[in-house]
Protein backbone atom coordinates (compact mmCIF):
# COMPACT_ATOMS: atom_id res chain seq x y z
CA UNK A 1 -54.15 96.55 32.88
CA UNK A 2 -56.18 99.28 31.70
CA UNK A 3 -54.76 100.07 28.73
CA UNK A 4 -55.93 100.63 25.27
CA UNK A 5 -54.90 101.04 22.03
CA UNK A 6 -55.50 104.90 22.12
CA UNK A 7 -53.73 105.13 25.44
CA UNK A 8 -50.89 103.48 23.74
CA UNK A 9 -50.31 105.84 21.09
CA UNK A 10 -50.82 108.45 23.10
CA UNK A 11 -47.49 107.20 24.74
CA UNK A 12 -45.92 106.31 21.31
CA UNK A 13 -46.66 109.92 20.47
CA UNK A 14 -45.43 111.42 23.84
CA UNK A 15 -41.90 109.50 23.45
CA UNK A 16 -41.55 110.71 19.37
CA UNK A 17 -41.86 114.55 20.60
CA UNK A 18 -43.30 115.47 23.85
CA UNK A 19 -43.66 118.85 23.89
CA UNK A 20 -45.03 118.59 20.58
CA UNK A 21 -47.62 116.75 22.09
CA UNK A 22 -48.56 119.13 24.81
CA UNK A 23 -48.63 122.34 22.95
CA UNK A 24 -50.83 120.79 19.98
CA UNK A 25 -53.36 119.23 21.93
CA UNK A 26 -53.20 122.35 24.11
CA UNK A 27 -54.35 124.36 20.60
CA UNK A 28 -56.18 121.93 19.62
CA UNK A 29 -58.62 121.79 22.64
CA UNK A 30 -58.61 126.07 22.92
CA UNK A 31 -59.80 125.75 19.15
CA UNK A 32 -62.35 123.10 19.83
CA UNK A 33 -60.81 120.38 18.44
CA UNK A 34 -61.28 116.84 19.65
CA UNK A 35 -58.45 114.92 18.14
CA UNK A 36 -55.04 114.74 17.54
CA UNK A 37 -54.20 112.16 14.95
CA UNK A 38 -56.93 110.23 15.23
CA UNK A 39 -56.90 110.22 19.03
CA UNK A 40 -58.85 112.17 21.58
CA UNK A 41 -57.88 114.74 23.00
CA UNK A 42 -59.40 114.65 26.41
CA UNK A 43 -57.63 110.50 26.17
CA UNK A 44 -54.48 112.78 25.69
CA UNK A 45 -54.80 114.77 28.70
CA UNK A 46 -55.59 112.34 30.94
CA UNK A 47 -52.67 110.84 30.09
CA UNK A 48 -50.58 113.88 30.41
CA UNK A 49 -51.73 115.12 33.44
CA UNK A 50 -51.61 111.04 35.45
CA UNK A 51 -47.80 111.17 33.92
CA UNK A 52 -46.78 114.74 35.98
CA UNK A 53 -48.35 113.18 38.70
CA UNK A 54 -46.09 110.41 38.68
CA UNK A 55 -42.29 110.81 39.99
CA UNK A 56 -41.00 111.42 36.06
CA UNK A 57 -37.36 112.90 35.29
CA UNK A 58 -37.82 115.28 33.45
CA UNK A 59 -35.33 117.03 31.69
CA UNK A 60 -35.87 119.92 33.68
CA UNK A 61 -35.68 117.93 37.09
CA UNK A 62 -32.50 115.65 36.06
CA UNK A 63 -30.77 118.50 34.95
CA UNK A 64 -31.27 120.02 38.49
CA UNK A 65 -30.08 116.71 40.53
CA UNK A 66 -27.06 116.77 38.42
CA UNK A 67 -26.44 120.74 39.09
CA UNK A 68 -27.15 119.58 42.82
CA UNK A 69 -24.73 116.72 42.50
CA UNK A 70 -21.58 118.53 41.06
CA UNK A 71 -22.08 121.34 43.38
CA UNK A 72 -21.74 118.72 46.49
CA UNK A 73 -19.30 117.35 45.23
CA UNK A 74 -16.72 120.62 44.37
CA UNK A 75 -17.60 121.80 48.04
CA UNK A 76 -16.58 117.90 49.31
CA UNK A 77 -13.20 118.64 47.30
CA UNK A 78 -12.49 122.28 48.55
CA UNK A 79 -13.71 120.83 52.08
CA UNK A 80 -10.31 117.85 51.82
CA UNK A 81 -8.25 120.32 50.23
CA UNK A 82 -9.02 122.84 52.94
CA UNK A 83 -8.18 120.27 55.78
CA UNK A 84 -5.22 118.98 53.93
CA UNK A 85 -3.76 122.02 53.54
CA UNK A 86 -4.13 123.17 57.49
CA UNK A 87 -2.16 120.18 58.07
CA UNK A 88 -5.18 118.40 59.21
CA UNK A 89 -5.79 114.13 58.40
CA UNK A 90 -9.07 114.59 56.13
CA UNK A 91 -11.41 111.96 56.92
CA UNK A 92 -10.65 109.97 53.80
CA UNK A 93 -12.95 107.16 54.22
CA UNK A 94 -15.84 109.30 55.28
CA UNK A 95 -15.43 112.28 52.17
CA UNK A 96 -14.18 109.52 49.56
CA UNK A 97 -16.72 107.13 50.93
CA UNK A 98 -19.34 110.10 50.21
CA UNK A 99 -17.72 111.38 46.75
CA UNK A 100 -18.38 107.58 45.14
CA UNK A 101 -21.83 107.65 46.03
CA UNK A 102 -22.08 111.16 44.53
CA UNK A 103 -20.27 110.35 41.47
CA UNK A 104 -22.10 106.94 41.42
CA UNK A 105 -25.23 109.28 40.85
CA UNK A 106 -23.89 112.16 39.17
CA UNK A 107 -23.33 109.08 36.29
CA UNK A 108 -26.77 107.97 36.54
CA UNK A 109 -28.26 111.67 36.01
CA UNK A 110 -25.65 113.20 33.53
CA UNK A 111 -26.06 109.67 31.14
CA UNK A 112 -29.99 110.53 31.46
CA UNK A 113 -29.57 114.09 30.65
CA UNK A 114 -27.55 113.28 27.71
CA UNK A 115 -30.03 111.15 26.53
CA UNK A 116 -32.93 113.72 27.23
CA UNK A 117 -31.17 116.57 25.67
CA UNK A 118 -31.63 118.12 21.75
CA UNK A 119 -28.13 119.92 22.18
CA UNK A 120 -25.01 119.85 23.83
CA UNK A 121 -24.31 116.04 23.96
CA UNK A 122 -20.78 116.15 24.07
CA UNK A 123 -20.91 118.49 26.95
CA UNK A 124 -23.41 115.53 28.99
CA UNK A 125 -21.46 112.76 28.02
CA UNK A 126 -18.11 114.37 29.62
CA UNK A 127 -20.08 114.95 32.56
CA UNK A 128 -21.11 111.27 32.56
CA UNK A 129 -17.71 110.09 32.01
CA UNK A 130 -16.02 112.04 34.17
CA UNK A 131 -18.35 110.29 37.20
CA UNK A 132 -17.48 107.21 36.39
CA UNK A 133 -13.47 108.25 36.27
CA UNK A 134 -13.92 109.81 39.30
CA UNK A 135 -15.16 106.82 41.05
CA UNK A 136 -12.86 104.50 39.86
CA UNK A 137 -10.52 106.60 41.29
CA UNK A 138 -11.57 107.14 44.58
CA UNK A 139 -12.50 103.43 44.82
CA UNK A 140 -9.07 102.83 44.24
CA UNK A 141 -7.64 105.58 46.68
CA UNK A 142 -10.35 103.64 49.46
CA UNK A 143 -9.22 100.18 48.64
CA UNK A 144 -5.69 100.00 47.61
CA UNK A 145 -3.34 102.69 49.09
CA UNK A 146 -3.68 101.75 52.61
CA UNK A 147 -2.90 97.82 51.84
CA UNK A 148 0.09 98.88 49.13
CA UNK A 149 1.33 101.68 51.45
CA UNK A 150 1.21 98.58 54.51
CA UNK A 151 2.94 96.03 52.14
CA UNK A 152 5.70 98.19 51.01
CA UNK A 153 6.72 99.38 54.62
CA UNK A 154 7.11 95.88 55.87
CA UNK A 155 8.54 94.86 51.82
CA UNK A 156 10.65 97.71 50.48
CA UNK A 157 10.42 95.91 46.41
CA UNK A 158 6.91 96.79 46.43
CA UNK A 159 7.52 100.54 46.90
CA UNK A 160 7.44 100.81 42.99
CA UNK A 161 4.26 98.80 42.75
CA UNK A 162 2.85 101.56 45.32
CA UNK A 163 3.84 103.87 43.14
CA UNK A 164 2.32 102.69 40.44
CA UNK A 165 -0.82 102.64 41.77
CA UNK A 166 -0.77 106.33 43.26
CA UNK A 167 -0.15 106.99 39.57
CA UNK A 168 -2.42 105.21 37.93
CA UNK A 169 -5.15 106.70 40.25
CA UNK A 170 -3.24 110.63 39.50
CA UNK A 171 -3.76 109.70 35.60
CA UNK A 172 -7.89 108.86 36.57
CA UNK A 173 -8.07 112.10 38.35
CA UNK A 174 -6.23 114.33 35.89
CA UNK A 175 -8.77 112.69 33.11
CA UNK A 176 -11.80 113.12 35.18
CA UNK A 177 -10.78 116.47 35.69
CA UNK A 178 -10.01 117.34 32.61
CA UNK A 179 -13.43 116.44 30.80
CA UNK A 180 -15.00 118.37 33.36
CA UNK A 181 -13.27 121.85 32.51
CA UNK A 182 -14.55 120.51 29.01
CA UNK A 183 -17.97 120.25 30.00
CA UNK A 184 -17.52 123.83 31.97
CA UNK A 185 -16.12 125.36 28.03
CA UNK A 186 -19.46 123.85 26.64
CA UNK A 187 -22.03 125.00 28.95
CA UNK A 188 -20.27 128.08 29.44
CA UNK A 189 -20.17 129.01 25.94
CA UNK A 190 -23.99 127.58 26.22
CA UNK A 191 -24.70 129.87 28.89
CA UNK A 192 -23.14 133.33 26.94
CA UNK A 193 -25.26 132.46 24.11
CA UNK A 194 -28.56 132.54 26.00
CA UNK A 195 -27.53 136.17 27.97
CA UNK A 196 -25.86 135.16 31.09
CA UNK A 197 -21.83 136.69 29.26
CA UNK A 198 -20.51 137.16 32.82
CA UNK A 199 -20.87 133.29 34.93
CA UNK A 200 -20.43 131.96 30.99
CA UNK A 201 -17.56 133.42 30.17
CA UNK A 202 -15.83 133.23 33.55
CA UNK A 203 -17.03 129.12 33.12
CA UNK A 204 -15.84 128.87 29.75
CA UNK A 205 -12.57 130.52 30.83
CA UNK A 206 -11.77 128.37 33.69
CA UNK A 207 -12.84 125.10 32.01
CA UNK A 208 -9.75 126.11 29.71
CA UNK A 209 -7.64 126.56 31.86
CA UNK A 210 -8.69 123.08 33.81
CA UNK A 211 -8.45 120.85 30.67
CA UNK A 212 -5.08 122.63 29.78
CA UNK A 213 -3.38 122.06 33.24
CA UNK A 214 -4.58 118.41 33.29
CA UNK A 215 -4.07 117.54 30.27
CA UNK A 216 -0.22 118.69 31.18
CA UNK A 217 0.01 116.50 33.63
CA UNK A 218 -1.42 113.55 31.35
CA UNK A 219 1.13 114.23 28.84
CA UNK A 220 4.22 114.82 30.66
CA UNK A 221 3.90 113.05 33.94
CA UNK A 222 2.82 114.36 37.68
CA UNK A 223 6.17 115.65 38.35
CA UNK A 224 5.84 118.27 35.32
CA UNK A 225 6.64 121.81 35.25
CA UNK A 226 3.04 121.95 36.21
CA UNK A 227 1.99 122.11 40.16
CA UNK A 228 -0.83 119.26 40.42
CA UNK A 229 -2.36 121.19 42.57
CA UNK A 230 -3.04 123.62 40.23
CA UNK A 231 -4.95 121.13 37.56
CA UNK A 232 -6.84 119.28 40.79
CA UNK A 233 -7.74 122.90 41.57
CA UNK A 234 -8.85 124.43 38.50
CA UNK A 235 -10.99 121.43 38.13
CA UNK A 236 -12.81 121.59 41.44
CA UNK A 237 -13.55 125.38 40.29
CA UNK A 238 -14.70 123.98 36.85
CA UNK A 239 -16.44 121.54 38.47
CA UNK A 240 -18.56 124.29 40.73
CA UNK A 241 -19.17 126.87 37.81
CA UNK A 242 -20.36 124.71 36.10
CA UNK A 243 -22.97 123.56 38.78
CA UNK A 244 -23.42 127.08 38.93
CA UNK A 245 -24.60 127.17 35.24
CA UNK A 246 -26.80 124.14 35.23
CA UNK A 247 -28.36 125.58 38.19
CA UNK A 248 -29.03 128.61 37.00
CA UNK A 249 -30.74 127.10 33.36
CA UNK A 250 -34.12 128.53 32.53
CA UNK A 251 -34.87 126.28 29.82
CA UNK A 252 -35.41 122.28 29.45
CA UNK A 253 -32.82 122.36 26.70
């Protein structure tokens, strides 16, 4: 297939450390040196260079498509609420329909990026989670409220049942929701840290505020002192600061 043993642990030494990699043999070859433990250099940067031709994820590049992904998806959100609220049907099957394929990627990228990353794990994996919450709960919303809502009008003893599942699917979202203002506290604080005090703080501060409302509503029920709208709302903010902030990183890590 074309490969040697020198091309091999030129790959074995790309997957230990990367940019270690680059920069050294970068030195290296300004200095005049040939090798790089015990391998050429110019093998090395052939290698390099056919690999950023190739369609690689980067860190840099998955942490983008995610930024994309969550920003989609809080203007999606605002989008139903908007309709919802002017009294308009939202095309549920069309937006939810588009909102599990987003989330079905948004898991994808985020689990890569957590993988990829040197810091701030905890903040990825929330992000990951979070997608996969969120589509079991609009998969759940598309496939089970319009046959439960059907059976308990013609069967009033499965109105509870209904119930039960608009619940269930509430308890999903307020989770989702809630790891997401997480996420927005991490990368916010992340993003103060680096320069950026105004978007990180105002991302920190909201992602507060969106895991404190939802996790409310966790605790004490849906019909709490607490407005859901107020913890689905909070997290759609969260949810687009914090797109904001990934957008707006300057680093790989």
């Amino acid at each position: 297939m074309g490969i040697n043993a020198k091309s091999l642990g030129v790959i074995d030494l790309e997957l230990y450390a990367p940019e270690e990699v680059s920069i050294s043999v970068a030195i290296r070859t300004t200095l005049g040196v040939t090798t790089y433990r015990g391998i050429s250099t110019s093998v090395i940067i052939r290698h390099l260079t056919t690999r950023d031709a190739t369609m690689e994820f980067t860190h840099r590049r998955t942490v983008q498509i995610t930024s994309c992904l969550l920003l989609a998806l809080a203007l999606t959100q605002a989008l139903y609420t908007a309709l919802y609220i002017a009294g308009l049907t939202p095309p549920r099957q069309l937006l939810w329909g588009l909102e599990s394929l987003l989330f079905t990627f948004l898991a994808a990228f985020a689990g890569a990026a957590m993988v990829q990353a040197n810091h701030y794990r905890v903040g990825w994996s929330a992000i990951a989670i979070s997608a996969v919450f969120n589509l079991v709960q609009v998969s759940i919303g598309l496939t089970m409220f319009g046959p439960f809502r059907e059976a308990a009008s013609q069967l009033e003893a499965l109105g509870p049942a209904t119930g039960a599942v608009v619940a269930l699917s509430f308890m999903i979202y307020y989770a989702a929701k809630l790891l997401l203002g997480f996420a927005a506290l991490i990368v916010g604080m992340a993003k103060m840290t680096e320069g950026s005090k105004a978007l990180g703080s105002v991302t920190a501060l909201v992602g507060v505020v969106a895991m404190l409302a939802n996790a409310m509503l966790m605790a004490f029920g849906r019909d709490a002192f607490l407005p859901s709208p107020v913890a689905g709302g909070s997290g759609v903010l969260a949810t687009l600061l914090l797109g904001l902030c990934l957008m707006s990183a300057e680093r790989e890590d």
